[in-house]
Protein backbone atom coordinates (compact mmCIF):
# COMPACT_ATOMS: atom_id res chain seq x y z
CA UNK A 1 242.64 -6.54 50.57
CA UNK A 2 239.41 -4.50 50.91
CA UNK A 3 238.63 -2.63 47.56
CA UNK A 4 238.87 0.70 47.43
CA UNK A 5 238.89 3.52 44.59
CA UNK A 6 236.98 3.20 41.26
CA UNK A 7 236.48 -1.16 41.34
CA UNK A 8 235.32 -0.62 45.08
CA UNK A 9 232.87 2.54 44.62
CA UNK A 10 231.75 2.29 40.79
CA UNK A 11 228.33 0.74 41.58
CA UNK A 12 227.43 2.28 44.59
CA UNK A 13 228.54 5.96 43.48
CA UNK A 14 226.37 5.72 40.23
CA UNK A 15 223.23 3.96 42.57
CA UNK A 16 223.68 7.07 45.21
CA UNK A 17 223.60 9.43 42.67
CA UNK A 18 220.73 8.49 40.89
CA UNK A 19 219.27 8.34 44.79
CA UNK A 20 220.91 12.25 45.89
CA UNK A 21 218.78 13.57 41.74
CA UNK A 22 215.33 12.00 43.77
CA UNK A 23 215.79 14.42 46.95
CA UNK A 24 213.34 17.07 47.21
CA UNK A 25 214.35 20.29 44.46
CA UNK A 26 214.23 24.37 45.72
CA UNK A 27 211.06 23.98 43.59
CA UNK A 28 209.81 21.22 45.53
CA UNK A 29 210.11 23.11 48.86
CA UNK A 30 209.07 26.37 47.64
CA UNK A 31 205.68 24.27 46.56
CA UNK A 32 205.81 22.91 50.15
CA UNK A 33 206.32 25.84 52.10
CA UNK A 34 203.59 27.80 49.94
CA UNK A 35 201.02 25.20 51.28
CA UNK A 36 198.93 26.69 52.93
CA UNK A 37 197.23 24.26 55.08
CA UNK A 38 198.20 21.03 56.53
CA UNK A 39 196.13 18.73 54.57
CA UNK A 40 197.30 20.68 51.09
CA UNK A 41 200.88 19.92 52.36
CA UNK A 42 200.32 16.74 52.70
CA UNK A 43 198.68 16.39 49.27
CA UNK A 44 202.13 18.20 48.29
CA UNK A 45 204.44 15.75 49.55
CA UNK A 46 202.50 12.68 47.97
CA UNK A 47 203.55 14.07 44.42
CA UNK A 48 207.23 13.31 45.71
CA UNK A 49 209.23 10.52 46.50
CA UNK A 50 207.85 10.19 49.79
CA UNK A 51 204.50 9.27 48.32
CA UNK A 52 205.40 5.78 49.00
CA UNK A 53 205.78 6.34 53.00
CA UNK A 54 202.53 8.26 52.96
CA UNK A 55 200.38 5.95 51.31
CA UNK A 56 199.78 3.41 53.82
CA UNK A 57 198.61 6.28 56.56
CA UNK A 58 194.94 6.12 56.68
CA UNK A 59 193.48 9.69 57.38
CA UNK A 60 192.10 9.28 60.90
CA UNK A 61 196.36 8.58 60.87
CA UNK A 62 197.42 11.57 59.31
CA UNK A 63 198.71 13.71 62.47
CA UNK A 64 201.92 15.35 62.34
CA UNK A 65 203.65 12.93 64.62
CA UNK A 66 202.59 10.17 62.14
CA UNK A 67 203.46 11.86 59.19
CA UNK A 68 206.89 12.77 60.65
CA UNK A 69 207.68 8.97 62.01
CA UNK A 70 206.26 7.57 57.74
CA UNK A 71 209.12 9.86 55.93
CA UNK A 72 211.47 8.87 58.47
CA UNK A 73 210.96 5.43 56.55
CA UNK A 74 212.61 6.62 53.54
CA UNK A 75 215.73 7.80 55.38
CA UNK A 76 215.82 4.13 56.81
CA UNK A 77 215.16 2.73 53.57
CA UNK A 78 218.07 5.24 51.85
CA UNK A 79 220.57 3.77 54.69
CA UNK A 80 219.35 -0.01 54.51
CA UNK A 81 220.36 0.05 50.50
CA UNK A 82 223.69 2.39 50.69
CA UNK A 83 225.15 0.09 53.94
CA UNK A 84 224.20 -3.16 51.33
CA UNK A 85 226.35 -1.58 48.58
CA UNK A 86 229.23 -0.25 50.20
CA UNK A 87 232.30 -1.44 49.62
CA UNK A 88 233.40 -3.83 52.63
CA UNK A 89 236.12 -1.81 54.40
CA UNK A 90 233.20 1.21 54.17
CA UNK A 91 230.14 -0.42 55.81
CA UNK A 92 231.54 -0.11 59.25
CA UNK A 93 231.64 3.61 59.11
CA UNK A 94 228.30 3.86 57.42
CA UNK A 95 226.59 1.30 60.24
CA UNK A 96 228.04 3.62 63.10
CA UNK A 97 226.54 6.85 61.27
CA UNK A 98 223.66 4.97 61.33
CA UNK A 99 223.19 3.81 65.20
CA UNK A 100 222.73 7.52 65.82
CA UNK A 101 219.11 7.23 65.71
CA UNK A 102 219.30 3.62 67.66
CA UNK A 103 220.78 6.27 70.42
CA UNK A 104 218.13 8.56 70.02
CA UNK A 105 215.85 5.29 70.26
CA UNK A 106 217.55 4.64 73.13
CA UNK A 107 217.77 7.57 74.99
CA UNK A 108 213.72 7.87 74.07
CA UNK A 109 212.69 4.32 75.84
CA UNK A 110 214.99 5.48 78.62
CA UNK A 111 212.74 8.60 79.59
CA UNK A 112 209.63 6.58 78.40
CA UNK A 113 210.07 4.10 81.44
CA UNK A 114 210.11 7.12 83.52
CA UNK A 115 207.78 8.80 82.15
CA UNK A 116 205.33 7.26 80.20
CA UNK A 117 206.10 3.49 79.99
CA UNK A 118 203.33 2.90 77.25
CA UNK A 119 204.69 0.90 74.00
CA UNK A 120 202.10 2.26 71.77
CA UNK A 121 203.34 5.65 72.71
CA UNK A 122 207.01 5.07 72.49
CA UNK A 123 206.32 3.32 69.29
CA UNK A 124 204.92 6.41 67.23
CA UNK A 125 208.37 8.24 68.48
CA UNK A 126 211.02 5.52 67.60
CA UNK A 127 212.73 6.25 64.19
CA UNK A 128 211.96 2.54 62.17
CA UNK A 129 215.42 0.84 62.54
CA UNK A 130 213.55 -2.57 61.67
CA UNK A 131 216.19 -5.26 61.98
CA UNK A 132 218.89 -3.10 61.68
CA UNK A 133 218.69 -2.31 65.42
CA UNK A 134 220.04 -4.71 68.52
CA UNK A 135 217.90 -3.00 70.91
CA UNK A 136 214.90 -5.06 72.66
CA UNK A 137 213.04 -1.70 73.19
CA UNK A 138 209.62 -3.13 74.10
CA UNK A 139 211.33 -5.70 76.81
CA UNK A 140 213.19 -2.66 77.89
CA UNK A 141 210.05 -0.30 78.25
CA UNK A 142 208.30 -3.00 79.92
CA UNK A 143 211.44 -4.10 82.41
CA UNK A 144 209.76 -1.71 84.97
CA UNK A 145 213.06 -0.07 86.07
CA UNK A 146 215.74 1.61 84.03
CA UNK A 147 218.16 -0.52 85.96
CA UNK A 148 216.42 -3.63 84.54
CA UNK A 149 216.29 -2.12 81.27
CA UNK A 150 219.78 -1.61 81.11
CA UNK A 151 220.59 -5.40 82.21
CA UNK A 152 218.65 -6.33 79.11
CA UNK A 153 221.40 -4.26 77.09
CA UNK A 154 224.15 -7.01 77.78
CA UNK A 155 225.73 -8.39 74.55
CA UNK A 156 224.98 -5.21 72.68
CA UNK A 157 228.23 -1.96 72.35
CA UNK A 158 225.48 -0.19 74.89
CA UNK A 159 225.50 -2.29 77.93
CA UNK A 160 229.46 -1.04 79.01
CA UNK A 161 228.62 2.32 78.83
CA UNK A 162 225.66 2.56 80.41
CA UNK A 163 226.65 0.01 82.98
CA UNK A 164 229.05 2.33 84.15
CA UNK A 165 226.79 5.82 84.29
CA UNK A 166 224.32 3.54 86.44
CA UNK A 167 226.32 4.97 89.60
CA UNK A 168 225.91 8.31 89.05
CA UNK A 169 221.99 7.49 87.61
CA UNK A 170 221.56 5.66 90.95
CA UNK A 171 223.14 8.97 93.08
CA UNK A 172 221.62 11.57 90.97
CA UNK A 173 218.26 9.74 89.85
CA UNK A 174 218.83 11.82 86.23
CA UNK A 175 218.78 10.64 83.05
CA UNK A 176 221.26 12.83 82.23
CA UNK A 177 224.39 11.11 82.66
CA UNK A 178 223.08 7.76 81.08
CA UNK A 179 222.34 10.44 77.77
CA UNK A 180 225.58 11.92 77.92
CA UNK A 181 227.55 9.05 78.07
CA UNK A 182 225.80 7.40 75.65
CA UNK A 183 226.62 10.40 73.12
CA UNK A 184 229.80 10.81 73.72
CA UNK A 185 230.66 6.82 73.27
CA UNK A 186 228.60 7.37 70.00
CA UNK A 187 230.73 10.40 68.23
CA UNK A 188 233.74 8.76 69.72
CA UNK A 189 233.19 5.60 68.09
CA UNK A 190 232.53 7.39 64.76
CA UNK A 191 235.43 9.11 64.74
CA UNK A 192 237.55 5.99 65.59
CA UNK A 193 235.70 4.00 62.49
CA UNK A 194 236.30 7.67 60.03
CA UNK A 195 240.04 7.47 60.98
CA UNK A 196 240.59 3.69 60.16
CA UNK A 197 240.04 4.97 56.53
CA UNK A 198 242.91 5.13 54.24
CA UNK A 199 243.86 7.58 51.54
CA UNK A 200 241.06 9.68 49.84
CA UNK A 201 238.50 7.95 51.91
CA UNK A 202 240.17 9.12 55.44
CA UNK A 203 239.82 12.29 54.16
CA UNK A 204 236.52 12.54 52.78
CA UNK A 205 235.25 11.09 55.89
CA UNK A 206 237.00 12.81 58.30
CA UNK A 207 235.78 16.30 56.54
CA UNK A 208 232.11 15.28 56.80
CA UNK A 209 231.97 13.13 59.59
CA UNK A 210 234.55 15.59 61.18
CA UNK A 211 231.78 18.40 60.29
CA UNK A 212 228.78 16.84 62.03
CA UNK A 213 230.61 16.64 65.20
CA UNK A 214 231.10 20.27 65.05
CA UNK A 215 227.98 21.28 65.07
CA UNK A 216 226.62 18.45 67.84
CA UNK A 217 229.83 19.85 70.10
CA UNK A 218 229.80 23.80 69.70
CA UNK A 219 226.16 23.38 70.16
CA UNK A 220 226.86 21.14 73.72
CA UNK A 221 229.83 23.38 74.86
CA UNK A 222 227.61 26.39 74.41
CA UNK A 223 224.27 25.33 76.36
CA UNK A 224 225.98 23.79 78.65
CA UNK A 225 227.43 26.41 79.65
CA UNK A 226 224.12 29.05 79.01
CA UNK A 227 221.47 26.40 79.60
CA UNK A 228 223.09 23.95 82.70
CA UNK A 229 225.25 26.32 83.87
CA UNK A 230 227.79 23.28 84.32
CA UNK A 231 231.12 24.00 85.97
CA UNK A 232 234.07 24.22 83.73
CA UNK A 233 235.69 21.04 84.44
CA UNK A 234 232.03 19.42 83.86
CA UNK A 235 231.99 21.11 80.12
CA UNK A 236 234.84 19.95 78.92
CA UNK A 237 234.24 15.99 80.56
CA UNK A 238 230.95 15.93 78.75
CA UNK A 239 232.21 17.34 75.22
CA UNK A 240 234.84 16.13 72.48
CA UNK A 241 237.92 17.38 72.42
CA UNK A 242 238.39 16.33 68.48
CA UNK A 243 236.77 17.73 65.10
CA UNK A 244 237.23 18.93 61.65
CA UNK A 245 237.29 23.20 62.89
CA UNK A 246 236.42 22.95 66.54
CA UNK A 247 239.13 21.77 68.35
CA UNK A 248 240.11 20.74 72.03
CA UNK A 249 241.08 24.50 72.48
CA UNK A 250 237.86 26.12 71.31
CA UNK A 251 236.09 24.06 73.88
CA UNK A 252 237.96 25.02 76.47
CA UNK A 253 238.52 28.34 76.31
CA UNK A 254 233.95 28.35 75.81
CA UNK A 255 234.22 26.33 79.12
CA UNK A 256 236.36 28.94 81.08
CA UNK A 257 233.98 31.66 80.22
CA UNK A 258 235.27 33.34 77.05
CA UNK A 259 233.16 35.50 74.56
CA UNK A 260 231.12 33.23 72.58
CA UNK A 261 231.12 35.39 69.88
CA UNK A 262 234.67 35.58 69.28
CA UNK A 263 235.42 32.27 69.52
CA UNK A 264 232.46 31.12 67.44
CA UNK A 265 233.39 33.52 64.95
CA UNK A 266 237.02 32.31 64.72
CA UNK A 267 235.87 28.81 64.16
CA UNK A 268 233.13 29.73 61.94
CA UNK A 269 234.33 32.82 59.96
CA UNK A 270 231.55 34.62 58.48
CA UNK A 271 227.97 34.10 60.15
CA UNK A 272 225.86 36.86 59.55
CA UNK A 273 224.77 38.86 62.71
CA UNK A 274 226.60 36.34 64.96
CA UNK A 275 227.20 39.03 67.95
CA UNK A 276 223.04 39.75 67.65
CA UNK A 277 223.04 36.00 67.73
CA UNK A 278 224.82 35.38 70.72
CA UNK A 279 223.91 38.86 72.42
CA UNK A 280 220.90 36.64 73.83
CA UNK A 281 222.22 32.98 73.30
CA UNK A 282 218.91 31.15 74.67
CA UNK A 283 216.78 32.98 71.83
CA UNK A 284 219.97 32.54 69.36
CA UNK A 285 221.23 29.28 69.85
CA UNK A 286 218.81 27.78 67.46
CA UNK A 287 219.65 30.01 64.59
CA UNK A 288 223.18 29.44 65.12
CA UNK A 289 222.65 25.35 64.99
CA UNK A 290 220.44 26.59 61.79
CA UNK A 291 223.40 28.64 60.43
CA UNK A 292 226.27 25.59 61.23
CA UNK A 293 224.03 22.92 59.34
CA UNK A 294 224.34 24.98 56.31
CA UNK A 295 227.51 24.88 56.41
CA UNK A 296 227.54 21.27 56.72
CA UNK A 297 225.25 21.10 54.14
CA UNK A 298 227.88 23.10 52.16
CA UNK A 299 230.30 20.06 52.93
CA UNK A 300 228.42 17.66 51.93
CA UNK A 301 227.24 18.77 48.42
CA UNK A 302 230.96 19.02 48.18
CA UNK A 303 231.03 15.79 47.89
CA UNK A 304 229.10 15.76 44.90
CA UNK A 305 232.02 17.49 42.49
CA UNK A 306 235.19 16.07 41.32
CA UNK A 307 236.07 12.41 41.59
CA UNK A 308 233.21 10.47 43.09
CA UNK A 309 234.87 7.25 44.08
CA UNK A 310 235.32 7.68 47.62
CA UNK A 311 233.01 7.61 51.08
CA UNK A 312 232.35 11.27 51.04
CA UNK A 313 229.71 10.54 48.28
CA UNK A 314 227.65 8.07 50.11
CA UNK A 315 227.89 9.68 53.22
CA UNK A 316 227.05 13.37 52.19
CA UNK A 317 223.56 12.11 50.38
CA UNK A 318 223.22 10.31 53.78
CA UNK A 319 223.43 13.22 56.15
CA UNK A 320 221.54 15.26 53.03
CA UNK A 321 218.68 13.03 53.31
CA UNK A 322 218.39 13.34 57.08
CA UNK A 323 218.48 16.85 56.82
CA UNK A 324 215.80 17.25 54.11
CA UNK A 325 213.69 15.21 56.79
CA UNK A 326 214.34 17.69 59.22
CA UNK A 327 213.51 20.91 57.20
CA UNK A 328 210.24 18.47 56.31
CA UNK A 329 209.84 18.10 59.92
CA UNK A 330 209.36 21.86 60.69
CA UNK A 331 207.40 22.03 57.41
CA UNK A 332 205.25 19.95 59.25
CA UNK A 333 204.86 21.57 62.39
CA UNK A 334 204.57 24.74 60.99
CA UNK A 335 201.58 24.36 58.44
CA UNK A 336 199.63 21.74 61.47
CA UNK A 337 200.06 24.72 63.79
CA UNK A 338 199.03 27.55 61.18
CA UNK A 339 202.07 29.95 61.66
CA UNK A 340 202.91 32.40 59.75
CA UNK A 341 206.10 32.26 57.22
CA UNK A 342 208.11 34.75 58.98
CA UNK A 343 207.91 32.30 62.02
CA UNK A 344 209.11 28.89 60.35
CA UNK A 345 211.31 30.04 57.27
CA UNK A 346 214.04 31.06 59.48
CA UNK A 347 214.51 27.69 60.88
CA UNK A 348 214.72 26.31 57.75
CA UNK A 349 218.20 24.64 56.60
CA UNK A 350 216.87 25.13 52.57
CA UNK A 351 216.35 29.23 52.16
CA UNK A 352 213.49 28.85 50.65
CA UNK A 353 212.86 31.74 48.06
């Protein structure tokens, strides 16, 4: 019998938390964000725990892309070590949250045969899986056909799915239904792994995991309706009808034309200026993804109080890490590119005082 409780999580939940003190501090990004160049940025983020992931970047190397792809390494690294020390009946959840950025990989060498098919390119894009990935990616690039690439999928969870979008790939010559169905086999398979859970550790996962979803599916429903214009019956085909708030219903009733705002605002109670938000949904729809990570952030610092054998705790400093990278990420973009506070801070998950 798989251990569970305090013998299963005792280790791990005292190694994550010592891991979820080192993540960056308001402090920290208040320092960061008051950077007012680039290189001072940089010289910022090598007096924190990413100073290890910088230090091998020579300067002729220190571009944003590089920088970007380096502290991505410590989010690998943070995985690698928590899937290690899970308890067994755990690691299976934690190993599906983490083939989320073998699909992105994916889905990247997929548009990179089209195009771009250059592996030193695709390389400097590819978030560093090392051998915790089953993907042959330069074989793939270097198949010559997506087709071919795909064949070279067999014997991975990838080559069904994709196998079966070739027809409409081959009728439609888009990527689009190979990326689709590759997400939606992704979220659906995390779901099925959250709900094989028992007890506290069903719930816990289910809540968080449950929470991600949300904001990957309201954000889907919505521009695919604003952005693609897809029919109804399309909408609802290429969404999940399963959650922790949004629910089969919500999508739906998004799908058939209903005000966004109202049905936005019934699942998420609460979001300030959501009708300004949505009066002009292509120039909201990022600050509303902004607005439904912090409340996933919410969730998963959670986590963090009461009892702390149990999933939630590993996976909340997970998803936490991965979304400190991505506040880092527009950190980075924004100081490279010289703008102005007032045009960054608002897409940043951390309100940075």
């Amino acid at each position: 019998m798989a251990k569970s409780g305090v013998s299963g999580y005792a280790a791990i939940s005292a190694r994550v938390r010592a891991m979820y003190s080192s993540l960056l501090s308001p402090q920290d990004f208040a320092r960061l964000s008051d950077a007012p160049d680039f290189p001072t940025l940089i010289t910022q983020l090598k007096q924190t725990a990413y100073s290890p992931y910088l230090e091998n970047l020579k300067d002729k190397d220190m571009t944003p892309q590089k920088v970007d792809l380096a502290i991505k390494g410590r989010l690998a690294d943070s995985y690698y070590s928590v899937i290690h020390m899970a308890p067994e009946h755990a690691r299976s959840l934690l190993k599906q949250l983490y083939r989320y950025f073998e699909v992105q990989n994916l889905k990247a060498v997929l548009r990179a045969i089209i195009t771009d098919p250059s592996w030193e390119r695709v390389q400097d894009v590819l978030f560093p899986m090392s051998s915790m990935t089953v993907l042959p990616a330069q074989a793939m690039l270097e198949a010559g056909s997506v087709a071919a690439a795909v064949e070279l999928l067999q014997g991975t969870p990838y080559y069904e799915t994709l196998s079966f979008a070739m027809k409409r790939y081959s009728a439609e010559q888009s990527l689009f239904p190979l990326e689709v169905a590759l997400d939606l086999y992704y979220w659906r398979q995390l779901w099925q792994e959250a709900k094989k859970l028992q007890g506290q550790d069903r719930g816990q996962a289910s809540r968080i995991i449950g929470s991600l979803m949300d904001v990957n599916n309201l954000m889907w429903v919505i521009r695919y309706r604003i952005y693609h214009q897809l029919s109804e019956e399309e909408v609802i085909n290429y969404t999940l009808p399963f959650g922790y708030h949004v629910r089969d219903e919500d999508v739906r009733a998004i799908a058939a034309g209903a005000d966004l705002a109202s049905v936005v605002g019934r699942v998420f109670p609460g979001i300030p200026d959501l009708n300004a938000l949505l009066d002009d949904p292509r120039a909201g729809l990022p600050k509303l993804e902004i607005e439904l990570k912090r409340r996933l952030m919410q969730q998963c610092l959670a986590a963090f109080t009461g009892n702390p054998f149990h999933i939630g705790v590993p996976l909340a400093f997970l998803i936490l890490s991965d979304l400190e990278i991505q506040d880092l990420t527009v950190l980075i973009e924004a100081k490279s590119s010289q703008m102005e506070d007032e045009e960054f801070m608002p897409y940043m998950l951390r309100q940075v005082v």
